[in-house]
Protein backbone atom coordinates (compact mmCIF):
# COMPACT_ATOMS: atom_id res chain seq x y z
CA UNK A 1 76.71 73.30 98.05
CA UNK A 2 79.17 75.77 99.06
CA UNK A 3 82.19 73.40 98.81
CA UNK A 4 80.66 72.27 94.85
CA UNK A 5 80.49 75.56 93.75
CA UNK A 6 83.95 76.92 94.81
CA UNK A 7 85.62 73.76 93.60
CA UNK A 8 83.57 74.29 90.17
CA UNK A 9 84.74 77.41 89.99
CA UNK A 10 88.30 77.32 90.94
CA UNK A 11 88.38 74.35 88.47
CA UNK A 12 87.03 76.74 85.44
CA UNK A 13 89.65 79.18 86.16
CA UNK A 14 92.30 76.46 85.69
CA UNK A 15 90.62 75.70 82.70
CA UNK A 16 90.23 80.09 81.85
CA UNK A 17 94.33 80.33 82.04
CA UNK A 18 94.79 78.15 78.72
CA UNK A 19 91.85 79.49 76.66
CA UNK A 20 90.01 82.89 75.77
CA UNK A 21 86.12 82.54 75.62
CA UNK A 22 84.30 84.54 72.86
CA UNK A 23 83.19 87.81 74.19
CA UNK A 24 79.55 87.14 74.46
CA UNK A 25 80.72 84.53 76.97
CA UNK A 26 82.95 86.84 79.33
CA UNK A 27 80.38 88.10 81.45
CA UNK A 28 79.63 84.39 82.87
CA UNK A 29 82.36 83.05 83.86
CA UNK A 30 82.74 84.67 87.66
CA UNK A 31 81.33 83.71 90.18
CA UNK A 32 79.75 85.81 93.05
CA UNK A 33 78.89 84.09 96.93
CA UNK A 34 77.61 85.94 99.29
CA UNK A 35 77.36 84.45 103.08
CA UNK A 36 75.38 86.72 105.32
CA UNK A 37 74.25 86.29 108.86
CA UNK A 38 74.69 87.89 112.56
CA UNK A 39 77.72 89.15 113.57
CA UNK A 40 80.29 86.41 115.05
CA UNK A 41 78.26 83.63 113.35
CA UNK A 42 81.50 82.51 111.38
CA UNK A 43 80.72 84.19 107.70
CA UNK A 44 84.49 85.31 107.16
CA UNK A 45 85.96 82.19 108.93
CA UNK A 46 83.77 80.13 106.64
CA UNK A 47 85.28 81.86 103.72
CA UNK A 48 88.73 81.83 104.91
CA UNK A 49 88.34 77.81 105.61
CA UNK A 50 86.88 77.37 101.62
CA UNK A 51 89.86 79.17 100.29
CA UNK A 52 92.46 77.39 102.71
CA UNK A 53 91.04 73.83 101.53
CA UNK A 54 91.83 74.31 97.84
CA UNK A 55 95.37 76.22 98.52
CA UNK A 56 94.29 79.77 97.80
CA UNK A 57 94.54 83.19 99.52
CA UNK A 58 92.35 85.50 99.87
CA UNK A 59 92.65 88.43 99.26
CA UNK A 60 91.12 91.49 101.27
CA UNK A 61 89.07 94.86 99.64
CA UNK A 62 87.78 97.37 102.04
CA UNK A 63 83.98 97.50 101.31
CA UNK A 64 84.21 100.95 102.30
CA UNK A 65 86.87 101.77 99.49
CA UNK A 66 84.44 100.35 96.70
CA UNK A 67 81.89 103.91 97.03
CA UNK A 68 85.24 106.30 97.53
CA UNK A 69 88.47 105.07 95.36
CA UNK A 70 87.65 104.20 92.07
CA UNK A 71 90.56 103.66 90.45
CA UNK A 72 91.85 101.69 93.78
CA UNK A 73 88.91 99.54 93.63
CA UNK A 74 89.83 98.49 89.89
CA UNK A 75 93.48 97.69 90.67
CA UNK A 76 92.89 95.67 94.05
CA UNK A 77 90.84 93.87 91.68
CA UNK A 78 93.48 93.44 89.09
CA UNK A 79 96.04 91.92 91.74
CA UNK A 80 93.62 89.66 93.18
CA UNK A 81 93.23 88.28 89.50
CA UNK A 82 97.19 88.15 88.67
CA UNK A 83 98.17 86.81 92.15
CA UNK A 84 94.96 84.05 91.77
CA UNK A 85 93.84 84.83 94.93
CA UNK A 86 89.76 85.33 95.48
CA UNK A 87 88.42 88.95 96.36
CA UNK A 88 86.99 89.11 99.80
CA UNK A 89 84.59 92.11 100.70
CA UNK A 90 84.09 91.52 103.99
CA UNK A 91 80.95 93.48 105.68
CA UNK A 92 80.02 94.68 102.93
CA UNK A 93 76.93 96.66 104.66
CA UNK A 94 78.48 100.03 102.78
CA UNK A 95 77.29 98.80 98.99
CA UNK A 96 73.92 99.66 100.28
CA UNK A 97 71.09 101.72 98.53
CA UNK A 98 72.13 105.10 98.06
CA UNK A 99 70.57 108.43 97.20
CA UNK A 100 70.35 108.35 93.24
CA UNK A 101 71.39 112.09 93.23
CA UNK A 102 74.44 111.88 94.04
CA UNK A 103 76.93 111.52 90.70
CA UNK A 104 79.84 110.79 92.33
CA UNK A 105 78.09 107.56 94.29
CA UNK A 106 76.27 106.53 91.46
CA UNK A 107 79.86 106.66 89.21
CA UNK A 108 81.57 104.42 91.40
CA UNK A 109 78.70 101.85 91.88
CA UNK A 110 78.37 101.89 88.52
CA UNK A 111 82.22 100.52 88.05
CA UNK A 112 81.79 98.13 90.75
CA UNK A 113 78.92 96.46 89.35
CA UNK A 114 80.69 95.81 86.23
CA UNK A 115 83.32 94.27 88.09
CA UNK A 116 81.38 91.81 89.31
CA UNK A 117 80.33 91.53 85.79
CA UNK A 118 83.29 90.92 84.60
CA UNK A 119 85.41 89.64 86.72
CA UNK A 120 86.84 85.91 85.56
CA UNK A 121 87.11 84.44 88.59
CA UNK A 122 85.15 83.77 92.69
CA UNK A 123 84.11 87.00 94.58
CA UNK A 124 83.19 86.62 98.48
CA UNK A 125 80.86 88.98 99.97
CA UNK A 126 80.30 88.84 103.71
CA UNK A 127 76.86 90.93 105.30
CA UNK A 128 75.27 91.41 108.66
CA UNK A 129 72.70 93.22 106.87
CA UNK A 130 70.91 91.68 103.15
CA UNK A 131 68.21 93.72 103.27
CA UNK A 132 69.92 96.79 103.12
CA UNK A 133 72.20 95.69 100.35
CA UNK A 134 71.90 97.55 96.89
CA UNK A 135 69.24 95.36 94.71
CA UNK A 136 72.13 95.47 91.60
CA UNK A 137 74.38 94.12 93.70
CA UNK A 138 71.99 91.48 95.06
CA UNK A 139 71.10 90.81 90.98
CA UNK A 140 74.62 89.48 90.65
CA UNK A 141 74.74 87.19 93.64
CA UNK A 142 75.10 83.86 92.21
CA UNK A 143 74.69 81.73 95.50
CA UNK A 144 74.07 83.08 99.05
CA UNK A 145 74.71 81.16 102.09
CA UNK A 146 72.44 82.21 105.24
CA UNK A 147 74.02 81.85 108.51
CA UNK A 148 71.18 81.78 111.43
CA UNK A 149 72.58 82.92 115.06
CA UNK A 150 73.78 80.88 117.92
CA UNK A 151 72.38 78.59 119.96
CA UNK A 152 73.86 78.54 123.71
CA UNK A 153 74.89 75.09 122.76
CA UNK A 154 76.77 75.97 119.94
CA UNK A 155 78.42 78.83 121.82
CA UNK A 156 79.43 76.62 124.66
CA UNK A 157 81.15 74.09 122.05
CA UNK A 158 83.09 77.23 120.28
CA UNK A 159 84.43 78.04 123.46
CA UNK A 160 85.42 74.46 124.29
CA UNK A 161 87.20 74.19 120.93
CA UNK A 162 89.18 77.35 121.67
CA UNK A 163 90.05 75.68 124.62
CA UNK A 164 90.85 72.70 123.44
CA UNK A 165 92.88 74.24 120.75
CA UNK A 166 95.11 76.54 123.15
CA UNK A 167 96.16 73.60 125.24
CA UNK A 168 96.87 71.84 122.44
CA UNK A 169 99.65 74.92 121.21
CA UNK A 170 100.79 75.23 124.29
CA UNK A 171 101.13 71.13 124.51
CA UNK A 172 103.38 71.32 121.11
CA UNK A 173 105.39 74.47 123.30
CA UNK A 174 106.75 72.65 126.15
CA UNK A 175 110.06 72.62 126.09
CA UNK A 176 110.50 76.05 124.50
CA UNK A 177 112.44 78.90 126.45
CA UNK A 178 110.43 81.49 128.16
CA UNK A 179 106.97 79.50 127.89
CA UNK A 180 104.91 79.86 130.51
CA UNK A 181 101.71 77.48 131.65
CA UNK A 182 98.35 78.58 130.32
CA UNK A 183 95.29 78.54 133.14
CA UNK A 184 92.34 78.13 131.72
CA UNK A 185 89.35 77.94 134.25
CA UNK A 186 86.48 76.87 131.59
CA UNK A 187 83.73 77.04 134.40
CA UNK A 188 84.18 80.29 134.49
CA UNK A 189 85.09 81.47 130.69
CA UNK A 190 81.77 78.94 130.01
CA UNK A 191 79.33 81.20 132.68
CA UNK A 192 80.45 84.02 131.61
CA UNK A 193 79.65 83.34 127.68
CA UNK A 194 76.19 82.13 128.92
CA UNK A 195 75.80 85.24 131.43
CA UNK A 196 76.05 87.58 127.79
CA UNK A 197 74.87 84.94 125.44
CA UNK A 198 71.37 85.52 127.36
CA UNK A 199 72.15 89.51 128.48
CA UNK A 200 73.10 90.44 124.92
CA UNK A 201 71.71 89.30 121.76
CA UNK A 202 73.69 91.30 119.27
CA UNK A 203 76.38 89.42 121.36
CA UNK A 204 75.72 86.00 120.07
């Protein structure tokens, strides 16, 4: 579903760059995803893997700028638009429900949301925490991707991979000048990931 909709998208941007929709039709043509899910689960590298498959970069907006630079916020927007690369808001835990007395808050929100209003082309959003998301920014989620935690299994298999992928580098390094042999005792690496896989949950 995920894969559909960014390829959708991307292709209606192509399609943007050659024609000007009436006004009344301006408003639809983003897209926003949101993946959320525990810490570690792979939300960003999911994101980063979408983008990569279709030949785009993504490009990175500190959540935490959205509530405090305004006029920042608009331009990092602006770039992301003229270099074609997707926004990425990653944790974006800070657009979260704030107190409604506070102006200055309120003023910024306000221009974010009609960024994602407005804005022609895919927005990522990235969360450990939904619930505590802002309900108008929730409103303009157009798909969401849920990420459950861990399994030990899985766990054991990322680590494995890692493995596999370091001796694999350091396979296409022999040769080189100053390269020294990687040790790798997965026993070990593999107990210890299930010692704090079962200590720690926010671990997982």
């Amino acid at each position: 579903m995920l894969r559909l909709a960014v390829r959708s998208s991307f292709r209606q941007g192509q399609e943007a760059a050659f024609s000007r929709p009436p006004v009344s039709r301006r408003k639809k043509r983003g897209l926003v995803v949101m993946v959320q899910g525990p810490p570690d689960s792979g939300k960003t590298v999911t994101v980063e893997a979408m983008a990569h498959a279709y030949n785009k970069a993504l490009f990175a907006i500190e959540a935490n700028e959205l509530v405090n630079e305004t006029d920042e916020t608009t331009m990092a927007f602006e770039v992301a638009k003229a270099w074609d690369c997707p926004p990425l808001l990653d944790d974006a835990d800070i657009l979260q429900s704030r107190a409604r007395h506070d102006s200055r808050v309120n003023q910024h929100a306000a221009r974010f949301l009609r960024i994602l209003d407005t804005f022609p082309g895919l927005i990522f959003l990235t969360t450990s925490h939904p619930a505590a998301l802002d309900e108008n920014v929730k409103s303009r989620v157009h798909l969401t991707i849920c990420f459950k935690p861990l399994t030990l299994g899985q766990t054991r298999n990322i680590f494995q991979l890692s493995f596999d992928r370091l001796r694999e580098e350091e396979h296409q390094d022999v040769g080189k000048a100053d390269t020294e042999s990687l040790a790798i005792s997965d026993d070990e690496v593999l107990r210890f990931a299930e010692e704090h896989y079962n200590k720690d949950a926010s671990g997982r």
